[in-house]
N, C-alpha and C. Protein backbone atom coordinates (compact mmCIF):
# COMPACT_ATOMS: atom_id res chain seq x y z
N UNK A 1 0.82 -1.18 0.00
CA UNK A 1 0.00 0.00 0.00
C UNK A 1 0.87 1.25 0.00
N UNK A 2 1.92 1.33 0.82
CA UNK A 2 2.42 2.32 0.79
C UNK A 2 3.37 2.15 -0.54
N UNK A 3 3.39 1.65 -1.53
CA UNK A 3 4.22 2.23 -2.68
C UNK A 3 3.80 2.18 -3.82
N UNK A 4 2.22 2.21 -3.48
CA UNK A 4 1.86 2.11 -4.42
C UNK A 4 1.61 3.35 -4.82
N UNK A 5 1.75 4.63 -4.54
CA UNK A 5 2.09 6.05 -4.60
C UNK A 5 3.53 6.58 -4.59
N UNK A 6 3.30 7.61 -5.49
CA UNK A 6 4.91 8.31 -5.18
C UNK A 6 5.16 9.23 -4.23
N UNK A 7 5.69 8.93 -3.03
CA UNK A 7 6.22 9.68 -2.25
C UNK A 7 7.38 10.46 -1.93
N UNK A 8 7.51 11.22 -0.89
CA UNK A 8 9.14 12.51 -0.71
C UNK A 8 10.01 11.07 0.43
N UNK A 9 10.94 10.94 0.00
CA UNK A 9 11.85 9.99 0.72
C UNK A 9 11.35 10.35 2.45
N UNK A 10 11.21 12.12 3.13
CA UNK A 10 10.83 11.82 4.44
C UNK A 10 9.58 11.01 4.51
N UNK A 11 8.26 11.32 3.93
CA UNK A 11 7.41 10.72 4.15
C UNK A 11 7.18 9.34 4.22
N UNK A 12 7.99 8.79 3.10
CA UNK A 12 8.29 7.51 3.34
C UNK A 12 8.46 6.55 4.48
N UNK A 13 10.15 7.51 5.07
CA UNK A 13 10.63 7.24 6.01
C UNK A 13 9.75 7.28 7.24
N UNK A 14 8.58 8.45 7.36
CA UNK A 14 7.99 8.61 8.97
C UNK A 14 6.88 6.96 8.71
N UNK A 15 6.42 7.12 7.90
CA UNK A 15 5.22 6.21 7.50
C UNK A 15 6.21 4.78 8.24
N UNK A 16 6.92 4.37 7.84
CA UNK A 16 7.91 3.11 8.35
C UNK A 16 8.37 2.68 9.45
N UNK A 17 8.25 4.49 10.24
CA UNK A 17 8.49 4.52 11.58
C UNK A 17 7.62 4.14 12.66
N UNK A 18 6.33 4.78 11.98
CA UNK A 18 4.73 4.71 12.28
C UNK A 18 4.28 3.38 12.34
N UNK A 19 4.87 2.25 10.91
CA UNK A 19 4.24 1.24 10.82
C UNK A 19 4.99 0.19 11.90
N UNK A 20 6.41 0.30 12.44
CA UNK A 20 6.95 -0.71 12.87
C UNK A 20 7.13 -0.35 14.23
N UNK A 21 7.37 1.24 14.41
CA UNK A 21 6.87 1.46 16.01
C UNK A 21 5.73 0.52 16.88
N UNK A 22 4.37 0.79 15.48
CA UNK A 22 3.15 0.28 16.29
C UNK A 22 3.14 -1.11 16.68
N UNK A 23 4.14 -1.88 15.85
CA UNK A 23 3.65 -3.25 15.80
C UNK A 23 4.96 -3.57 17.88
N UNK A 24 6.24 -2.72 17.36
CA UNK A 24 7.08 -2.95 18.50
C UNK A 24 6.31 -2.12 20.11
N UNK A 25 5.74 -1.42 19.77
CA UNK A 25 4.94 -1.05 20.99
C UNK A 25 3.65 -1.88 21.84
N UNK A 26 3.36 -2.39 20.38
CA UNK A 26 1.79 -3.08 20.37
C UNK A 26 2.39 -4.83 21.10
N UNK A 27 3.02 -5.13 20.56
CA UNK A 27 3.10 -6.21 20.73
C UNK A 27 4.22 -6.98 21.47
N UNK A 28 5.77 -6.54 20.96
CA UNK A 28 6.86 -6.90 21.84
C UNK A 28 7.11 -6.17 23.08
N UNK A 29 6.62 -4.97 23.39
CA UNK A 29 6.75 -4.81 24.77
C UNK A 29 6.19 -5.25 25.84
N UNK A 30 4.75 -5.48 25.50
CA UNK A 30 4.00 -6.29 25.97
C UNK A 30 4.81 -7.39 26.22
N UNK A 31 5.23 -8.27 25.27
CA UNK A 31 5.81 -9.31 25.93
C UNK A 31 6.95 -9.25 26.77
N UNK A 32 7.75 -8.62 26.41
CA UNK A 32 9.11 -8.11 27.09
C UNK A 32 9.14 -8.17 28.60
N UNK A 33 7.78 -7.13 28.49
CA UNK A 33 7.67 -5.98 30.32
C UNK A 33 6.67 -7.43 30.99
N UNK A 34 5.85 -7.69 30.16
CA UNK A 34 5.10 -8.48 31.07
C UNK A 34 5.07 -10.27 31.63
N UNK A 35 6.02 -10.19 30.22
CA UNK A 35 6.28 -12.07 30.53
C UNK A 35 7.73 -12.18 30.50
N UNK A 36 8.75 -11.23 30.61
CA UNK A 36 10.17 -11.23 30.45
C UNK A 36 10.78 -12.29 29.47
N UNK A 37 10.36 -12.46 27.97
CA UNK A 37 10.56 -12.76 27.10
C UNK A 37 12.08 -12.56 26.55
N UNK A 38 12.57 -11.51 26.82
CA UNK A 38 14.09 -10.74 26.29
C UNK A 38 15.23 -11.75 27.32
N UNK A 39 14.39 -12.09 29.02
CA UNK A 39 15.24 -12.85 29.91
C UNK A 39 15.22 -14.21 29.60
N UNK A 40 14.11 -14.58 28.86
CA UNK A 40 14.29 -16.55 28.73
C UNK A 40 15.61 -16.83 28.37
N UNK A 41 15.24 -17.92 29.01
CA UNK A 41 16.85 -19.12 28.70
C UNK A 41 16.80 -19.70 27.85
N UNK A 42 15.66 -20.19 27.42
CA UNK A 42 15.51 -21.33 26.42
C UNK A 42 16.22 -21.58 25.20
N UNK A 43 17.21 -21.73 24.90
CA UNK A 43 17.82 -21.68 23.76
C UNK A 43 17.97 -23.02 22.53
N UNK A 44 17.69 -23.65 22.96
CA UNK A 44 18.13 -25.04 22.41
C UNK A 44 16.96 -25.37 21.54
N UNK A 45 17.35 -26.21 20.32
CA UNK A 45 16.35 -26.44 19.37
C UNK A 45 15.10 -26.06 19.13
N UNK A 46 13.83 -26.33 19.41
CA UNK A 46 12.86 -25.68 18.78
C UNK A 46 12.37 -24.66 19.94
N UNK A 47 12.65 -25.05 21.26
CA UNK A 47 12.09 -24.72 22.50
C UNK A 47 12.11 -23.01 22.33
N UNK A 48 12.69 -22.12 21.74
CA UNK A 48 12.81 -20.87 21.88
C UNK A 48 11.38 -20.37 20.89
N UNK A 49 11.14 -21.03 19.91
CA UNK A 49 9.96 -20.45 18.98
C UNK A 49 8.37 -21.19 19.36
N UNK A 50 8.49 -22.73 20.00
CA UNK A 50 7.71 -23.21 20.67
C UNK A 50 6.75 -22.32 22.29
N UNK A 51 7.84 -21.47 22.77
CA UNK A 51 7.52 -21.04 23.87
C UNK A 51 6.92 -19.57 23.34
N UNK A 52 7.57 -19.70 22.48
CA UNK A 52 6.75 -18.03 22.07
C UNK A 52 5.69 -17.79 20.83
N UNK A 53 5.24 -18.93 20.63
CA UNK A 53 3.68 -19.32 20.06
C UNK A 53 3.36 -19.36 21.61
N UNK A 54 3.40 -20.02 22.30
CA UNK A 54 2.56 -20.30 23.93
C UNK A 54 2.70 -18.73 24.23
N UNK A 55 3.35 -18.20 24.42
CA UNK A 55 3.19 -16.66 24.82
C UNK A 55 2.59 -15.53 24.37
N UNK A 56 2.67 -15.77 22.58
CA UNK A 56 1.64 -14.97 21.90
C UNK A 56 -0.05 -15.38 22.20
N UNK A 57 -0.16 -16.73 22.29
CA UNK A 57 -1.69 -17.19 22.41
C UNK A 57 -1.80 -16.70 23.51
N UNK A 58 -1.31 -16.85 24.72
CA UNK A 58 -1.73 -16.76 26.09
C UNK A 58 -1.93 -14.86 25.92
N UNK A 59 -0.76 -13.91 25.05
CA UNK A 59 -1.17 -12.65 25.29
C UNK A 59 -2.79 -12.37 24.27
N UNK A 60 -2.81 -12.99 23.52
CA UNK A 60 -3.85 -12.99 22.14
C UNK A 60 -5.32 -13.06 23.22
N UNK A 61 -5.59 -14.73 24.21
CA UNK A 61 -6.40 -14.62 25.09
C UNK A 61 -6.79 -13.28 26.28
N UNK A 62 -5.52 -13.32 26.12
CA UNK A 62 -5.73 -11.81 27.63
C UNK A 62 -6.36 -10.41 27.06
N UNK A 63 -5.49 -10.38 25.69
CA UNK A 63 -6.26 -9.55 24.93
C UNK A 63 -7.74 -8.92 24.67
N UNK A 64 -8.22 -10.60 24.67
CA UNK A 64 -9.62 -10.97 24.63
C UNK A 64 -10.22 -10.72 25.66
N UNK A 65 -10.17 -10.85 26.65
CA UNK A 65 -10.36 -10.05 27.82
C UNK A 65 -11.08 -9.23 27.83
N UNK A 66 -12.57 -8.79 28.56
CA UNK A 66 -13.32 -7.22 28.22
C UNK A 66 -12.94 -7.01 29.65
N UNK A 67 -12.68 -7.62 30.43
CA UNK A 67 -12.43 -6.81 32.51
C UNK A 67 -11.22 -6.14 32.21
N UNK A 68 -11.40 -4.98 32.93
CA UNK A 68 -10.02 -4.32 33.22
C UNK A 68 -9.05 -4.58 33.81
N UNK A 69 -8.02 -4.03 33.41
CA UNK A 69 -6.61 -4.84 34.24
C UNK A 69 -5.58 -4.71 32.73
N UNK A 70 -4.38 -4.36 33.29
CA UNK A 70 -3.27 -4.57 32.88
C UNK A 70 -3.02 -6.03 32.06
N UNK A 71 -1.87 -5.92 31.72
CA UNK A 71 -1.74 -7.78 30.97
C UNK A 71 -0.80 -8.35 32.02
N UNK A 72 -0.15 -7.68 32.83
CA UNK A 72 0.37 -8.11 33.75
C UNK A 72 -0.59 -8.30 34.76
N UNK A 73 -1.08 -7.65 35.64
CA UNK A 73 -2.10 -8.14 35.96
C UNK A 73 -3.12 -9.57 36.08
N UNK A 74 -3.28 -9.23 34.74
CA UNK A 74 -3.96 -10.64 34.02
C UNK A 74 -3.37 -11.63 33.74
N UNK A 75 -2.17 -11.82 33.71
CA UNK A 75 -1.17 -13.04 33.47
C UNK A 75 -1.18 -13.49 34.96
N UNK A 76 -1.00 -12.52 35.88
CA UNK A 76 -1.13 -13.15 37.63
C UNK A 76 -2.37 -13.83 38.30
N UNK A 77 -3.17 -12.89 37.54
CA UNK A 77 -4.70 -13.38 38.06
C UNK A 77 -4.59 -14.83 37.24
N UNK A 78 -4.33 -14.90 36.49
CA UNK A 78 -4.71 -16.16 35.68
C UNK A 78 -3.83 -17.29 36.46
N UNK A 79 -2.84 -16.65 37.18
CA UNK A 79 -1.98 -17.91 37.50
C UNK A 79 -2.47 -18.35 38.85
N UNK A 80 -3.27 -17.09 39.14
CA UNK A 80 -3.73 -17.27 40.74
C UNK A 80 -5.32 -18.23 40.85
N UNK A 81 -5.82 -17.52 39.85
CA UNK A 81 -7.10 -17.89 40.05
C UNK A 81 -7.46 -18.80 38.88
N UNK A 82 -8.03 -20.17 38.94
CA UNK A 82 -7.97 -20.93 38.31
C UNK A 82 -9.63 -20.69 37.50
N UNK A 83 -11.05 -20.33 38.48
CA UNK A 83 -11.71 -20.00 37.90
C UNK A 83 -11.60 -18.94 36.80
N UNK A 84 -10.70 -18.00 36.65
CA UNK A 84 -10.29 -16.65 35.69
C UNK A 84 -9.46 -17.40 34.90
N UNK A 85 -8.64 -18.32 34.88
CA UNK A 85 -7.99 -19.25 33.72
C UNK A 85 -9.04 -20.22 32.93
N UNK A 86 -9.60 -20.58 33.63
CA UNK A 86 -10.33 -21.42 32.45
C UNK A 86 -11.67 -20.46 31.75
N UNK A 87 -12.14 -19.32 32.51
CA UNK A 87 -12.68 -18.34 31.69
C UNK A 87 -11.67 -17.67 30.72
N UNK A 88 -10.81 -17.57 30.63
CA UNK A 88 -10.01 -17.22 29.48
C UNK A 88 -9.79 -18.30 28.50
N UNK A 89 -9.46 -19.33 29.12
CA UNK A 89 -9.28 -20.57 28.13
C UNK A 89 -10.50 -21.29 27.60
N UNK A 90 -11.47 -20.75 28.02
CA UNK A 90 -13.13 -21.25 27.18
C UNK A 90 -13.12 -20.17 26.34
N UNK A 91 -12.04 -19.06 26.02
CA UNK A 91 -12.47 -18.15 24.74
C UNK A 91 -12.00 -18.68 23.59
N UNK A 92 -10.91 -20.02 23.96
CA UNK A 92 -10.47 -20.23 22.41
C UNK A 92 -11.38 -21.02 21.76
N UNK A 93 -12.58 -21.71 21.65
CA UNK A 93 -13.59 -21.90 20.91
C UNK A 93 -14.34 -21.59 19.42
């Protein structure tokens, strides 16, 4: 979409900033700050991309979420409260 017009090289450039900011704000910090993703150990064969499908679904569910609360928050409650885990986990349906 974006080239499919001719643009001024800045505009270009902010548009790129705009598009990959949102996705690194939207999505990897979230994981970062709230599930310390950047600290895993996991390194060894598949276990590093395996764990982070499990981490995107689990943020994707929380997402889903209409109660208020943080995702941190909601990652605790979920670990605490088992009735609030399986109400999250009856959304993947």
């Amino acid at each position: 979409f974006v080239l499919s017009r001719t643009m001024h090289p800045a505009t270009l450039l902010a548009s790129r900033r705009e598009h990959f900011g949102g996705i690194e704000n939207g999505l990897h910090w979230g994981l970062d700050v709230a599930m310390g993703e950047d600290a895993a150990r996991n390194r060894m064969d598949h276990g590093p991309a395996n764990i982070a499908v499990l981490r995107r679904r689990a943020r994707d569910l929380i997402a889903a979420d209409s109660e208020k609360g943080s995702l941190q928050i909601k990652l605790k409650r979920a670990g605490w409260d088992e009735a609030y885990r399986l109400k999250l986990l009856r959304q993947m349906r």
